[in-house]
C-alpha atoms as a PDB file:
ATOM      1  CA  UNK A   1      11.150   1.110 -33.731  1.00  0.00           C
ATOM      2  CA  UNK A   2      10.173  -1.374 -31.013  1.00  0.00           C
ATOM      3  CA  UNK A   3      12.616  -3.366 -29.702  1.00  0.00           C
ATOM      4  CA  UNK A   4      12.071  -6.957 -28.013  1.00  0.00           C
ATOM      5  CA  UNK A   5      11.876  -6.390 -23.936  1.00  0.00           C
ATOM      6  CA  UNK A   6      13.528  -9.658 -23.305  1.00  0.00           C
ATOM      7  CA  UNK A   7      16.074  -9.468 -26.265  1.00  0.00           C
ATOM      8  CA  UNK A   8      16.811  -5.924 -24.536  1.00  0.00           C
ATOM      9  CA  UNK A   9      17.539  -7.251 -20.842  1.00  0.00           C
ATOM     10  CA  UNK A  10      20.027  -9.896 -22.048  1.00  0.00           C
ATOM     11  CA  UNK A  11      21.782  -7.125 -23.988  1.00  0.00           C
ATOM     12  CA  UNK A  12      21.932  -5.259 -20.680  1.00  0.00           C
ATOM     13  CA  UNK A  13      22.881  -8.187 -18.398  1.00  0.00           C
ATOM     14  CA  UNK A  14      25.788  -8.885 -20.728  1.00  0.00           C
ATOM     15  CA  UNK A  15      26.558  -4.838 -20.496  1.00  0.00           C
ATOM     16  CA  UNK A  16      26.475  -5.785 -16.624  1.00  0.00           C
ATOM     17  CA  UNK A  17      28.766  -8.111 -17.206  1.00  0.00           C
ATOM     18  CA  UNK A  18      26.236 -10.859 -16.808  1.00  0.00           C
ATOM     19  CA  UNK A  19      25.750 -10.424 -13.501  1.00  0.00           C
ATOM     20  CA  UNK A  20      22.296 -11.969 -12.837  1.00  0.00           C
ATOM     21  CA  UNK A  21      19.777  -8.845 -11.520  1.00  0.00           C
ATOM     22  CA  UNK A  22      18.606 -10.497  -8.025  1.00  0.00           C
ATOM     23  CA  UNK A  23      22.092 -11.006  -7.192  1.00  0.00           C
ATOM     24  CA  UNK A  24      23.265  -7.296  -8.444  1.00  0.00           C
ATOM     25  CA  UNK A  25      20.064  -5.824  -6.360  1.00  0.00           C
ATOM     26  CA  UNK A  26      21.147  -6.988  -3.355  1.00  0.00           C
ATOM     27  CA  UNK A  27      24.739  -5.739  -3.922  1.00  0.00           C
ATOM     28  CA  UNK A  28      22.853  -2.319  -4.845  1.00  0.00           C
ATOM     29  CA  UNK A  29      20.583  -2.695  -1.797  1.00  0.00           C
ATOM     30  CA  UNK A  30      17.709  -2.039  -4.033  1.00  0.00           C
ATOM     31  CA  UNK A  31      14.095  -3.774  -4.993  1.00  0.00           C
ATOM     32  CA  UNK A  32      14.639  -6.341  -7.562  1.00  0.00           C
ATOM     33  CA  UNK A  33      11.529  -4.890  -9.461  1.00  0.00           C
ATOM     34  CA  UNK A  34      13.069  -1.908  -9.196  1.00  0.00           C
ATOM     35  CA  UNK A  35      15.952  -3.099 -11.109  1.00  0.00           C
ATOM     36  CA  UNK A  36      14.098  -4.912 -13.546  1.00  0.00           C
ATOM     37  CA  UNK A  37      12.328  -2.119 -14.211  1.00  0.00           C
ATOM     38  CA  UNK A  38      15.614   0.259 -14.836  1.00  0.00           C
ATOM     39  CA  UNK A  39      16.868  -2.561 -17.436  1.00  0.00           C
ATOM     40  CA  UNK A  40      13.968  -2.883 -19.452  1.00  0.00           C
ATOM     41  CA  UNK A  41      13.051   0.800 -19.627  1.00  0.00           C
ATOM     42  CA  UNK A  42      16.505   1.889 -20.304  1.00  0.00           C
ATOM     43  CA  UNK A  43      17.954  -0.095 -23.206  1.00  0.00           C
ATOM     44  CA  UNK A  44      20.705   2.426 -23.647  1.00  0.00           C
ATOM     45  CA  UNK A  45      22.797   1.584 -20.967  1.00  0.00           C
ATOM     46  CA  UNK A  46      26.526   1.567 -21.938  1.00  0.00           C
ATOM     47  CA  UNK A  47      29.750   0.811 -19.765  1.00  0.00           C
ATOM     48  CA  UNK A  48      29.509   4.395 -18.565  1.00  0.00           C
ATOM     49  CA  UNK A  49      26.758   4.351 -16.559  1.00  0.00           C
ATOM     50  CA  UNK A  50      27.340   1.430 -14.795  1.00  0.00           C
ATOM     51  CA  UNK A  51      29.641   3.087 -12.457  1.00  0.00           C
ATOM     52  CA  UNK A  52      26.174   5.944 -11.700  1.00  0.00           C
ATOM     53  CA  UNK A  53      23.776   2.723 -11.505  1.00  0.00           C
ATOM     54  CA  UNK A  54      23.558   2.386  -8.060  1.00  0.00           C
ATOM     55  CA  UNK A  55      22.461   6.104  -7.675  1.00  0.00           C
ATOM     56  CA  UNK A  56      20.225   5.881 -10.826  1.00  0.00           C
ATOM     57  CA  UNK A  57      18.174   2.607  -9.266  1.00  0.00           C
ATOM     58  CA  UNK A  58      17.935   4.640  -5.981  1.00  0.00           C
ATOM     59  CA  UNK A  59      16.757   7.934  -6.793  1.00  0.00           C
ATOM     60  CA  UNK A  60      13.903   5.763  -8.770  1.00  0.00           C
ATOM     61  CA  UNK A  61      13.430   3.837  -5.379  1.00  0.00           C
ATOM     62  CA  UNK A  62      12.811   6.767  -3.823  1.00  0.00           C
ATOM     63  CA  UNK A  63      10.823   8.243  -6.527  1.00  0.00           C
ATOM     64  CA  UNK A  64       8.140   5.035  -5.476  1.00  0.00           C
ATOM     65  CA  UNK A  65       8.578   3.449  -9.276  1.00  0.00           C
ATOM     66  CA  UNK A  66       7.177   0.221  -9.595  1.00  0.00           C
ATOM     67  CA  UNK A  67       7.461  -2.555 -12.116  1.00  0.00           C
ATOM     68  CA  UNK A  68       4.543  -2.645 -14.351  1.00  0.00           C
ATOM     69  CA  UNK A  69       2.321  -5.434 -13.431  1.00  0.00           C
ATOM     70  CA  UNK A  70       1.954  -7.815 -16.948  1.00  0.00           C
ATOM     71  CA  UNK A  71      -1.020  -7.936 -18.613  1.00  0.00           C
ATOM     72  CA  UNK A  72      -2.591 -11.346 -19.249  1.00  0.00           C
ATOM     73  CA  UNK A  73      -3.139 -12.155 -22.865  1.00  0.00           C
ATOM     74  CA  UNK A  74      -7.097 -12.890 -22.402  1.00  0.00           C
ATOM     75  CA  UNK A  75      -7.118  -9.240 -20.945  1.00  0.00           C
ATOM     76  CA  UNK A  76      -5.506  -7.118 -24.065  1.00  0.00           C
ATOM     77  CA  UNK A  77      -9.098  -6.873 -25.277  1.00  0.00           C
ATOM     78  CA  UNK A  78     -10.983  -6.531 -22.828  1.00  0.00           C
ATOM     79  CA  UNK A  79     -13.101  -3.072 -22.373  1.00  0.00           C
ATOM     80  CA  UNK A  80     -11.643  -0.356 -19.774  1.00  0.00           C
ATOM     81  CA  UNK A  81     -13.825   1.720 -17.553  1.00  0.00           C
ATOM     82  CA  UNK A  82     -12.472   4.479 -15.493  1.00  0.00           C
ATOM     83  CA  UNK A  83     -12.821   4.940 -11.877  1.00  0.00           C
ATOM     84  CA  UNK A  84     -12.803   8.062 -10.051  1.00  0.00           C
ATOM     85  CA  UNK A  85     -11.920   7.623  -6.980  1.00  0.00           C
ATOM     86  CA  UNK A  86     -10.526   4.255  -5.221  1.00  0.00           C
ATOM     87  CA  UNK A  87     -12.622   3.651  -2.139  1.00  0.00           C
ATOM     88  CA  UNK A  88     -10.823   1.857   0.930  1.00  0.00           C
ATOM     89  CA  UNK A  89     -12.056   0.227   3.769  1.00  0.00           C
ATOM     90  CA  UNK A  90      -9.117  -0.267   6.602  1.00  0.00           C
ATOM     91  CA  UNK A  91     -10.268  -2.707   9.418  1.00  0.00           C
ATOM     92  CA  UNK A  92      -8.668  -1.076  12.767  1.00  0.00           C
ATOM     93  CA  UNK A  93      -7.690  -2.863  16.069  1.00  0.00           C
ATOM     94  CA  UNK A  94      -9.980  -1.539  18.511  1.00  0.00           C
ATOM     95  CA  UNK A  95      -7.480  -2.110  21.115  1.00  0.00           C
ATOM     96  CA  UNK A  96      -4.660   0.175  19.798  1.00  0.00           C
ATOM     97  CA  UNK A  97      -7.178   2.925  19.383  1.00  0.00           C
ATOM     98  CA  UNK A  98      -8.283   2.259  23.122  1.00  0.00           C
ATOM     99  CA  UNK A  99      -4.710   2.840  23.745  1.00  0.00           C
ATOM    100  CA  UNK A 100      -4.733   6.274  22.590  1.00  0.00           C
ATOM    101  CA  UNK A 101      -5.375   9.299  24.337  1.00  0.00           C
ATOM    102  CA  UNK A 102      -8.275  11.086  24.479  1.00  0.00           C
ATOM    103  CA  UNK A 103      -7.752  14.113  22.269  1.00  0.00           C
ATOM    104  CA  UNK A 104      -8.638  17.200  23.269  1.00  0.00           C
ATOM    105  CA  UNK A 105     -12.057  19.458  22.659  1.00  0.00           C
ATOM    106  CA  UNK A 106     -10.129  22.117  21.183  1.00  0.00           C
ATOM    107  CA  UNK A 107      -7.887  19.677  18.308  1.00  0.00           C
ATOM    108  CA  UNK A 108      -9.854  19.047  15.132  1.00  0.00           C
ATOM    109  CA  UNK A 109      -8.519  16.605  13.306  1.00  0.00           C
ATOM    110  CA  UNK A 110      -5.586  13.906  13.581  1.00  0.00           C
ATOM    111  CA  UNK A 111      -3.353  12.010  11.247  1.00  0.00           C
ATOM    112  CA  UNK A 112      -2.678   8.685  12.142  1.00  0.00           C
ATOM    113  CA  UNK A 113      -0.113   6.927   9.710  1.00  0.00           C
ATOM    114  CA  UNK A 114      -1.237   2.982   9.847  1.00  0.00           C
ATOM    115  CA  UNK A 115       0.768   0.020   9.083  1.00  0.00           C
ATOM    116  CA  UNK A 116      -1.315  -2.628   6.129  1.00  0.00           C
ATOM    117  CA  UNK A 117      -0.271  -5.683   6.409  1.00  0.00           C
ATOM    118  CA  UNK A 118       2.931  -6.505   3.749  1.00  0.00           C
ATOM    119  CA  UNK A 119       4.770  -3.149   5.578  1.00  0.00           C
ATOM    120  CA  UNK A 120       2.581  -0.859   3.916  1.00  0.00           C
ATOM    121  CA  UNK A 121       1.870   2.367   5.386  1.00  0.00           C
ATOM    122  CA  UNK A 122      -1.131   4.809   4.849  1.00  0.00           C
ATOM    123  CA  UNK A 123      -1.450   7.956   6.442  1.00  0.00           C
ATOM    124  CA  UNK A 124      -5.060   9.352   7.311  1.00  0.00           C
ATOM    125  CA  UNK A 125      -6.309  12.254   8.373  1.00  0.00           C
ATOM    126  CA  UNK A 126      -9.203  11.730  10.874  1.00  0.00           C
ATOM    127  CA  UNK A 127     -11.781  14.379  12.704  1.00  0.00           C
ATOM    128  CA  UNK A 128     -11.178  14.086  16.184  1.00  0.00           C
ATOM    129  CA  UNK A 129     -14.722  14.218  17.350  1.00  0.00           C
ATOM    130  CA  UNK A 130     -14.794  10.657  15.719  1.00  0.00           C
ATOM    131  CA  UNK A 131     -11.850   9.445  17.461  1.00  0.00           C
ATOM    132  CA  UNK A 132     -13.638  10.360  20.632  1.00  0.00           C
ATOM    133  CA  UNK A 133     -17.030   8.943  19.983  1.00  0.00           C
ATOM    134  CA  UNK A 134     -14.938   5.540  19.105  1.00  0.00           C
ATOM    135  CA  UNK A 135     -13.207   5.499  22.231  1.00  0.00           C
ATOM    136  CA  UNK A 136     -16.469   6.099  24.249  1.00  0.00           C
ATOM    137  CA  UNK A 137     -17.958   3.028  22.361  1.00  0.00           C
ATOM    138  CA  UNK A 138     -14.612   1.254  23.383  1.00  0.00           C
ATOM    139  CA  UNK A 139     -14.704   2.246  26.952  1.00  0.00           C
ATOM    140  CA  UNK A 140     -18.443   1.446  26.976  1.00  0.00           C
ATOM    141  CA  UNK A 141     -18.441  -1.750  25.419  1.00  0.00           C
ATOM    142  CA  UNK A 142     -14.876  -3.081  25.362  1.00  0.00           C
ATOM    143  CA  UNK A 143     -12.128  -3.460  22.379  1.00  0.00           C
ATOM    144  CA  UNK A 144     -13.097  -6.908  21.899  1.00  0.00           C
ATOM    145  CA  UNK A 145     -16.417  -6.529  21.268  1.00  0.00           C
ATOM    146  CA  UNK A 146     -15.969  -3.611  19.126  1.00  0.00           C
ATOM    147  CA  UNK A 147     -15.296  -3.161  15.116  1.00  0.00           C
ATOM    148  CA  UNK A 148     -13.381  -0.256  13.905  1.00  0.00           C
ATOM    149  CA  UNK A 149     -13.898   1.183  10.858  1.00  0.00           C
ATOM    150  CA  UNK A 150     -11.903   3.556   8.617  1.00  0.00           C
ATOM    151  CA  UNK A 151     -13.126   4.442   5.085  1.00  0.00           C
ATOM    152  CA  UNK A 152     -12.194   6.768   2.757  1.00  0.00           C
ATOM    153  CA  UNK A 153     -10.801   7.588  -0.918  1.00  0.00           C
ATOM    154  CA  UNK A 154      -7.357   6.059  -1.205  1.00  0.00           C
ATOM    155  CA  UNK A 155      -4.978   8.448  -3.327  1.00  0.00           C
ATOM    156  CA  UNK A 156      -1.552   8.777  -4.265  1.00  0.00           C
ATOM    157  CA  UNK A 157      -1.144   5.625  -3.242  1.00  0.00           C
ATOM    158  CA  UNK A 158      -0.745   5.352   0.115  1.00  0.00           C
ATOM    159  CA  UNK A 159      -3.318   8.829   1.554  1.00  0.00           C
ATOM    160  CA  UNK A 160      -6.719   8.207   2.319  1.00  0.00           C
ATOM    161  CA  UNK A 161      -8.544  11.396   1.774  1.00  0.00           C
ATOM    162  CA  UNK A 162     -12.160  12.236   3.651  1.00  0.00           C
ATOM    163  CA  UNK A 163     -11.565   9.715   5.694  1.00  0.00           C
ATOM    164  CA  UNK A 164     -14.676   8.311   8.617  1.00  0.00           C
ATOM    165  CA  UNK A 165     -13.710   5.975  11.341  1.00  0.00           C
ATOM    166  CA  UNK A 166     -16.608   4.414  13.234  1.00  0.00           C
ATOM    167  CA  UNK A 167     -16.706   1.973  16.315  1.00  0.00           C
ATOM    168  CA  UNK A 168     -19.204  -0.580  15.355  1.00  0.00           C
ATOM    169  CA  UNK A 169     -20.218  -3.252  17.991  1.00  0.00           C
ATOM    170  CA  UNK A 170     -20.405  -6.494  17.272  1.00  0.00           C
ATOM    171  CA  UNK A 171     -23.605  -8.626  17.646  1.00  0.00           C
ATOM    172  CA  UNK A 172     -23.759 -11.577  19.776  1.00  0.00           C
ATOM    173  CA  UNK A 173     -25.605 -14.414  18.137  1.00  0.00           C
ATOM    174  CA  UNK A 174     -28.366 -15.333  20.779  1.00  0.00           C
ATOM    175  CA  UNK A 175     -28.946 -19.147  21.705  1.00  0.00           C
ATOM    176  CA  UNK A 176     -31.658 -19.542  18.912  1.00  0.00           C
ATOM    177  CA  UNK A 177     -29.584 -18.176  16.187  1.00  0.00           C
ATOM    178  CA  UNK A 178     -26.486 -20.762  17.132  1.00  0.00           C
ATOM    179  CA  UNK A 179     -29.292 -23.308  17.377  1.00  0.00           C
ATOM    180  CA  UNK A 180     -30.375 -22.894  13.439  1.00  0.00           C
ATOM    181  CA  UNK A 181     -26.645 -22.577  12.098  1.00  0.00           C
ATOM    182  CA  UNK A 182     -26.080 -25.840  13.057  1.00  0.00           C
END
């Protein structure tokens, strides 16, 4: 038998003594999707566990759960296709890379972990005759006028597998060009 989400988180809440769940998060220190996600998946709670909660919503914190993301009502029937791989494309600061030292001939390959904007972090595995060709193309052309480029299939969520980075310079639109955009 199915039972009501919503009906099912106000039966918890009053098991939690109707603590609302933002407030109870940050007593826990833990995400409040997190939380919601605990109390609607597990309907069972009793008085019992609420003394193990705090080590129940952690351990899924650290397991990386997320809340399920709703699905809106003109979506339900809509046809699914399957992917097979997720295809990124990270847009690097030329000047951080610029930064970097040179690796050596004799290192193949480099993992850089990068930060996404929203304190996401990715970790790559690059070849590190690319990072060197980049840098040249930096050093020859300068970190401002230079795009770099990481693509790659993004898995398990935050690992971007086969990963390319490329140093592409930017184009300077001539006199003529600036002339006919305006």
């Amino acid at each position: 038998m199915t039972m009501n989400p919503n009906i099912e988180r106000e039966r918890i809440r009053a098991a939690l003594r109707g603590q609302p769940i933002p407030r109870l998060a940050s007593q826990l220190g833990v995400d409040v999707a997190v939380l919601e996600l605990f109390v609607t998946t597990n309907a069972h709670i009793t008085a019992e566990l609420q003394a193990s909660l705090a080590a129940i919503v952690a351990s899924a914190e650290r397991a990386n759960v997320r809340a399920p993301v709703p699905v809106p009502e003109k979506r339900k029937n809509m046809p699914t296709l399957n992917a097979r791989t997720l295809k990124c494309v990270l847009v690097l600061d030329a000047k951080e890379l610029a930064a970097f030292p040179r690796p050596a001939d004799s290192v193949q390959r480099i993992v850089f972990q990068i930060r996404v904007a929203g304190g996401r972090n990715i970790d790559a595995d690059i070849a590190a005759k690319s990072i060197r060709k980049c840098k040249k193309v930096i050093e020859e052309n300068g970190a401002d006028n230079v795009a770099l480029i990481l693509q790659g299939k993004l898995t398990d969520g935050s690992v971007v597998h086969e990963a390319g980075l490329i140093a592409q310079v930017k184009v300077q639109a001539s006199d003529k060009e600036k002339e006919n955009a305006t």
